[in-house]
C-alpha atoms as a PDB file:
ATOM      1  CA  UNK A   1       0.000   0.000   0.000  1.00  0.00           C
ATOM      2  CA  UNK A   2       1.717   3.354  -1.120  1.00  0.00           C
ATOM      3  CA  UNK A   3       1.366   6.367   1.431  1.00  0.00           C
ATOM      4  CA  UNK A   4      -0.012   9.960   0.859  1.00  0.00           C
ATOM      5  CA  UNK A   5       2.503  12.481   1.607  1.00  0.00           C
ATOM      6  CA  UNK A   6       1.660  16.303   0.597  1.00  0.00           C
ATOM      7  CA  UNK A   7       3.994  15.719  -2.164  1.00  0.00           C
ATOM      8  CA  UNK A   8       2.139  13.225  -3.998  1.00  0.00           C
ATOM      9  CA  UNK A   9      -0.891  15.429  -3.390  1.00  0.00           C
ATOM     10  CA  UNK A  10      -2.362  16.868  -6.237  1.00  0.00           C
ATOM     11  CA  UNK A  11      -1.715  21.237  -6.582  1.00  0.00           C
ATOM     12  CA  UNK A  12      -5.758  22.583  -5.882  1.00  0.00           C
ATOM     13  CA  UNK A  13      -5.284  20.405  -2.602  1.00  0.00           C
ATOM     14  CA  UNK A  14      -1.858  21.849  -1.637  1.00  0.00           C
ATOM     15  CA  UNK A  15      -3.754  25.535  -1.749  1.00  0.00           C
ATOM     16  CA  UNK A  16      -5.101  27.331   1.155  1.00  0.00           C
ATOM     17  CA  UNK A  17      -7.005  30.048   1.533  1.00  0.00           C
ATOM     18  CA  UNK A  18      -6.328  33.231   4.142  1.00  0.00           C
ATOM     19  CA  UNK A  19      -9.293  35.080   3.856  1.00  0.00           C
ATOM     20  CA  UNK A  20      -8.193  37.906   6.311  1.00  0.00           C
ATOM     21  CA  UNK A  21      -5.347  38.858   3.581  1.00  0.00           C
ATOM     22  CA  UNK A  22      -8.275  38.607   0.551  1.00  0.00           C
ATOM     23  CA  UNK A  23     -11.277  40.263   2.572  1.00  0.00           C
ATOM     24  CA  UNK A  24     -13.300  42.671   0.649  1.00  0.00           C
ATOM     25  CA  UNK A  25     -13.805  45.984   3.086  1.00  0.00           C
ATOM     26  CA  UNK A  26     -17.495  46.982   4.131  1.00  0.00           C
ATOM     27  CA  UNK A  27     -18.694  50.420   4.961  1.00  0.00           C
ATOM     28  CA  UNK A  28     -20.799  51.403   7.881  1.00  0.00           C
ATOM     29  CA  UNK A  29     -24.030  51.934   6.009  1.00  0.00           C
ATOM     30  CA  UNK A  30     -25.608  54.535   8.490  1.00  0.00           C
ATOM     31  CA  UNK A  31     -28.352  56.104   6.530  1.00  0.00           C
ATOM     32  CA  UNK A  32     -31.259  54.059   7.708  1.00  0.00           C
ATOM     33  CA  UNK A  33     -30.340  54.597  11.136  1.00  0.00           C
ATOM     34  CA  UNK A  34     -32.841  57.902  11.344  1.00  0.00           C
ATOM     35  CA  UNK A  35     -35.341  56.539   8.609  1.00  0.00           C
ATOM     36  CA  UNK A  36     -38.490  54.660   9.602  1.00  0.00           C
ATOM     37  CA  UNK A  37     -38.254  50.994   7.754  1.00  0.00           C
ATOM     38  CA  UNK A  38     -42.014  49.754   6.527  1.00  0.00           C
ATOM     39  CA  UNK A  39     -42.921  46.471   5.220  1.00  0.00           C
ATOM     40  CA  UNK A  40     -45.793  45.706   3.461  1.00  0.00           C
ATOM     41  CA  UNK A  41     -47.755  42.700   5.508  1.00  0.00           C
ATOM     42  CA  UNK A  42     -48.183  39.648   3.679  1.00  0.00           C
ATOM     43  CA  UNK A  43     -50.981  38.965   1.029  1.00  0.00           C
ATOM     44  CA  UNK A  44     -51.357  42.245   0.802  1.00  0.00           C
ATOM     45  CA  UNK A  45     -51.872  44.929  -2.026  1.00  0.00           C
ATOM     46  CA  UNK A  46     -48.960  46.952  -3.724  1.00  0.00           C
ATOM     47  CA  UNK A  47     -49.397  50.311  -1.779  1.00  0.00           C
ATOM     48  CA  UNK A  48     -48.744  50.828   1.502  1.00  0.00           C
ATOM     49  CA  UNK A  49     -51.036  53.242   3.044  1.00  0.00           C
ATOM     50  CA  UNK A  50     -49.586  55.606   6.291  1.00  0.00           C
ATOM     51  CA  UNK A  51     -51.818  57.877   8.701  1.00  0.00           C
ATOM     52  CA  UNK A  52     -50.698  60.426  10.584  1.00  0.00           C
ATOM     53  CA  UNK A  53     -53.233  62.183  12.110  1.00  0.00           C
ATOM     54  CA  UNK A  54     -52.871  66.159  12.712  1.00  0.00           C
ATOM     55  CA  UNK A  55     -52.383  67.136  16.841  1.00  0.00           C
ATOM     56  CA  UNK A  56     -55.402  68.268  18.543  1.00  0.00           C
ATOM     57  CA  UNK A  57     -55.498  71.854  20.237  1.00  0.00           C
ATOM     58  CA  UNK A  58     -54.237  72.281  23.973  1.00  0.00           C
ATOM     59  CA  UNK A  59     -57.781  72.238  26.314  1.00  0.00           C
ATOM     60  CA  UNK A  60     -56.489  74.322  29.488  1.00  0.00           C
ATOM     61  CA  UNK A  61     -59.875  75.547  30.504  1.00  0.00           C
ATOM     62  CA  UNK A  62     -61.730  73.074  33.369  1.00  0.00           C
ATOM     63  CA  UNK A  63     -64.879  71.668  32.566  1.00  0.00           C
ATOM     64  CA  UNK A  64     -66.077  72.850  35.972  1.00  0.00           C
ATOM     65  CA  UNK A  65     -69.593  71.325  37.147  1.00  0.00           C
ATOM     66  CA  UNK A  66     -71.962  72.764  34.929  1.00  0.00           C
ATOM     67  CA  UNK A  67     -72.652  69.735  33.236  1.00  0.00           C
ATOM     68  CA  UNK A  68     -71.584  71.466  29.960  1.00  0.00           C
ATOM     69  CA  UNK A  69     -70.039  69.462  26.811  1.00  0.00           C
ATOM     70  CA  UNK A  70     -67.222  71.307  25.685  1.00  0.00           C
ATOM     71  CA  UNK A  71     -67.021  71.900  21.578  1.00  0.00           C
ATOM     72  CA  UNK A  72     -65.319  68.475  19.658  1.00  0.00           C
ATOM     73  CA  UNK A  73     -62.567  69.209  18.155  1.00  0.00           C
ATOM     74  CA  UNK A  74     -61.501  67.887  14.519  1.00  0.00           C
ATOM     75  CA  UNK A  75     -59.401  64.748  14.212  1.00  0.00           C
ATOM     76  CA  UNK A  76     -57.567  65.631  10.651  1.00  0.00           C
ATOM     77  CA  UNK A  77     -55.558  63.137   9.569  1.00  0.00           C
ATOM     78  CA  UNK A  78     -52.905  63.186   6.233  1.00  0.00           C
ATOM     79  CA  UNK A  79     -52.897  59.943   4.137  1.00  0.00           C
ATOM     80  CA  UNK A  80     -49.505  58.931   2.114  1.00  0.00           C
ATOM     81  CA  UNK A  81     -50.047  56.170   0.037  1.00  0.00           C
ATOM     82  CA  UNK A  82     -46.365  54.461  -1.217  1.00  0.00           C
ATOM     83  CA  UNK A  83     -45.794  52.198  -3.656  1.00  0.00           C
ATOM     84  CA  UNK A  84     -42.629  50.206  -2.844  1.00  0.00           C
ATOM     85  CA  UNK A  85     -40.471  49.158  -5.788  1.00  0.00           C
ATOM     86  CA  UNK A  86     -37.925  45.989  -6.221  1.00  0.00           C
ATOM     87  CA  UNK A  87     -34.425  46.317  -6.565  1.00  0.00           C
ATOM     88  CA  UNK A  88     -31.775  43.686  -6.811  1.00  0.00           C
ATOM     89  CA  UNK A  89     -28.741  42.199  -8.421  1.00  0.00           C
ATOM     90  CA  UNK A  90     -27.217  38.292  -8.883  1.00  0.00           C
ATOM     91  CA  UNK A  91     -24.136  36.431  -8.920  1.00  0.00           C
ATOM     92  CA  UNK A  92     -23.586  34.184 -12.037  1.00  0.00           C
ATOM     93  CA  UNK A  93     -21.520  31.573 -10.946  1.00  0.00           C
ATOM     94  CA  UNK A  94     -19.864  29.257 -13.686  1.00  0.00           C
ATOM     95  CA  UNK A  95     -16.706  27.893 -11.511  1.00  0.00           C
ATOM     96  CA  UNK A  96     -16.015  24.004 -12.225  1.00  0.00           C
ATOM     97  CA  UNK A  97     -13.720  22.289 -10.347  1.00  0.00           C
ATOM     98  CA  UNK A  98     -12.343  18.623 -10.427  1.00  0.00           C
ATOM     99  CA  UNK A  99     -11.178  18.820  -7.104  1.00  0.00           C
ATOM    100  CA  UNK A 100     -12.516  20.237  -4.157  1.00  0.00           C
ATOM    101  CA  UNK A 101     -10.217  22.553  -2.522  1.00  0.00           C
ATOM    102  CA  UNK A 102     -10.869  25.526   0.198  1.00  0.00           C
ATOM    103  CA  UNK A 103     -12.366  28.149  -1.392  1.00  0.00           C
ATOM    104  CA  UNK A 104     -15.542  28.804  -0.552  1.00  0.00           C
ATOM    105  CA  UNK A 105     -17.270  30.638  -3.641  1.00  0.00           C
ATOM    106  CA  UNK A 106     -21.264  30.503  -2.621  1.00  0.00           C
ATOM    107  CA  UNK A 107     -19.658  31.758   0.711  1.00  0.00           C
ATOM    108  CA  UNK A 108     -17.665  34.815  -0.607  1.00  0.00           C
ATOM    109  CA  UNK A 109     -20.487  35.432  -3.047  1.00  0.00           C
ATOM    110  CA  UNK A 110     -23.124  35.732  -0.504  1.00  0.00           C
ATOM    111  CA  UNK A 111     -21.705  38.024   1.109  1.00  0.00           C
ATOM    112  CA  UNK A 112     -20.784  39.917  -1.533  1.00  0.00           C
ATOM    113  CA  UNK A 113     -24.754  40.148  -2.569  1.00  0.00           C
ATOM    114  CA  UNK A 114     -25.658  40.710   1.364  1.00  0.00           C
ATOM    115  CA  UNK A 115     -22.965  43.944   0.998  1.00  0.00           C
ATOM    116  CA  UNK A 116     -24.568  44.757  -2.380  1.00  0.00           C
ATOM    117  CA  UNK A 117     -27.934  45.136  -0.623  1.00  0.00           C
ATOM    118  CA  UNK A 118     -26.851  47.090   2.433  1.00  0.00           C
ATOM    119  CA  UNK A 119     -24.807  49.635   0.000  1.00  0.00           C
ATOM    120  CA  UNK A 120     -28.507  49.728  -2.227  1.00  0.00           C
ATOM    121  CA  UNK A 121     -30.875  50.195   0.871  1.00  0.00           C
ATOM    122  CA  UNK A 122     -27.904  53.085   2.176  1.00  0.00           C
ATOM    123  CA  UNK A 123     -27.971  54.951  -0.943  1.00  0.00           C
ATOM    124  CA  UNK A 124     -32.056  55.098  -1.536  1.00  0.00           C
ATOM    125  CA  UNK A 125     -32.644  55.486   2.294  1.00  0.00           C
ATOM    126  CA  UNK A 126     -29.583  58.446   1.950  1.00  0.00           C
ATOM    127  CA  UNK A 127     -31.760  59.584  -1.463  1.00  0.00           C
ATOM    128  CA  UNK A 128     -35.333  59.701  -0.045  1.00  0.00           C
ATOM    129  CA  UNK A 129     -33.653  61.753   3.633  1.00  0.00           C
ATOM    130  CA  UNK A 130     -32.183  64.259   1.223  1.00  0.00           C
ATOM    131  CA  UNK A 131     -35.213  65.027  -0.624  1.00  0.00           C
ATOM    132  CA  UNK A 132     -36.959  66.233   2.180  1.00  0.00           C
ATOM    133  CA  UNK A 133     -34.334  67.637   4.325  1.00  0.00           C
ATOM    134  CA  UNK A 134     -33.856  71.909   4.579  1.00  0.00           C
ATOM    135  CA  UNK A 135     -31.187  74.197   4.250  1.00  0.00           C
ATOM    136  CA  UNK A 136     -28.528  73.430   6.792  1.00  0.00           C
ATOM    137  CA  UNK A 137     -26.117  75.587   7.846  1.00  0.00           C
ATOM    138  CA  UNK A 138     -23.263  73.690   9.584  1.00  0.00           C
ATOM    139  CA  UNK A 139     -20.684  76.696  10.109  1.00  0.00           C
ATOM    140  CA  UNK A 140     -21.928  78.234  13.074  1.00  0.00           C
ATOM    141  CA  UNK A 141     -25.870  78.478  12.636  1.00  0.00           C
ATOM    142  CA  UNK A 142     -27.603  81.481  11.579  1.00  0.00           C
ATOM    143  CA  UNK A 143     -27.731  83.217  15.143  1.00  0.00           C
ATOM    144  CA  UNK A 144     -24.254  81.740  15.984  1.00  0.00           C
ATOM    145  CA  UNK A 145     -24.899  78.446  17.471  1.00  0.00           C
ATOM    146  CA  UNK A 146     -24.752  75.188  16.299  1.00  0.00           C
ATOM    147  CA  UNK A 147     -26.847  73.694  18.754  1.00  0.00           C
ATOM    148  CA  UNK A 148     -29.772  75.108  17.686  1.00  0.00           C
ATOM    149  CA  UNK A 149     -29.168  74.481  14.063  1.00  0.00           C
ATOM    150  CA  UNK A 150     -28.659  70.744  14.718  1.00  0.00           C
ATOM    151  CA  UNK A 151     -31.779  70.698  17.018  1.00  0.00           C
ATOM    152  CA  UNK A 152     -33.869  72.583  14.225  1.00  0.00           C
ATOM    153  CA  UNK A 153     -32.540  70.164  11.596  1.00  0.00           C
ATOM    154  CA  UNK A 154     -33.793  67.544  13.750  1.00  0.00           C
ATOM    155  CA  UNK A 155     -37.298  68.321  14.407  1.00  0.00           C
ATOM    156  CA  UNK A 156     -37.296  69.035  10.565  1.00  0.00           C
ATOM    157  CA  UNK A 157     -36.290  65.467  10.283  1.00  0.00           C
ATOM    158  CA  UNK A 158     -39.091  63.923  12.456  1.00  0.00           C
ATOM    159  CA  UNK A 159     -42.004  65.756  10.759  1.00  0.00           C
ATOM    160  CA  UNK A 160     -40.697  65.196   7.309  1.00  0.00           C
ATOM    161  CA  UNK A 161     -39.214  61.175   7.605  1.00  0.00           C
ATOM    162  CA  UNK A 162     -42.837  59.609   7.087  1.00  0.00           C
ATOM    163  CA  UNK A 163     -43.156  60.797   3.676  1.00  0.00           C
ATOM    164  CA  UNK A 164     -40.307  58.600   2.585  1.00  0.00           C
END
């Protein structure tokens, strides 16, 4: 009976793979950290329909005990109907291989795809924040603080993130 020695080893077995020296660098996708994510629920339509519903006046006069019913007040509310779209990419894959060896492609090319679709969600949660963000003035505010330019820009944020 002849021995196997790493010599007598076919080359594709001989190889090994370091993927810390090969590893593809991710970003920090940040963007959807100060957007409100939606999902449609299942079986359902293609538009997703949000309420918000306007805020009712401050009532600071007691109702005492006349027995009187105060005036109703109007319950508004703003409908924003959103159609959500599809986006996506693939991975065509056309490695043979006689020998199995190290190298784990579906691996490395699942991640690439789950990168792929962190760097699209980023860029159209980045796109829909910038279309409805104001004017901001980073340089030392328009009465001379930045605090208050930050805090401004942030309550702008809030009332204007549901219609993304």
């Amino acid at each position: 009976m002849a021995f196997v020695t790493p010599s007598s080893l076919p080359s594709p077995v001989q190889q090994a793979f370091d993927h810390k020296i090969l590893s593809t660098p991710v970003a920090n996708y940040i963007h959807s950290a100060c957007a409100v994510l939606k999902t449609l629920p299942k079986n359902a339509g293609p538009i997703l329909r949000m309420r918000r519903y306007d805020p009712l006046a401050a009532a600071p006069v007691p109702l005492g005990d006349t027995g009187v019913t105060p005036p109703a007040q109007l319950l508004t509310a703003v409908n924003i109907d959103a159609r959500p779209q599809l986006f996506g990419t693939w991975i065509g894959i056309t490695e043979s291989v006689t020998l199995n060896n190290s190298d784990p492609v579906l691996n490395s090319a699942a991640r690439r795809l789950g990168d792929a679709l962190r760097k699209t969600e980023d860029q159209l949660v980045r796109d829909c924040l910038l279309s409805s963000a104001t004017t901001i003035n980073c340089t030392s505010g328009v009465n001379g603080k930045e605090l208050a330019v930050v805090k401004s820009f942030l309550i702008d944020l809030e009332s204007e993130v549901a219609f993304c």
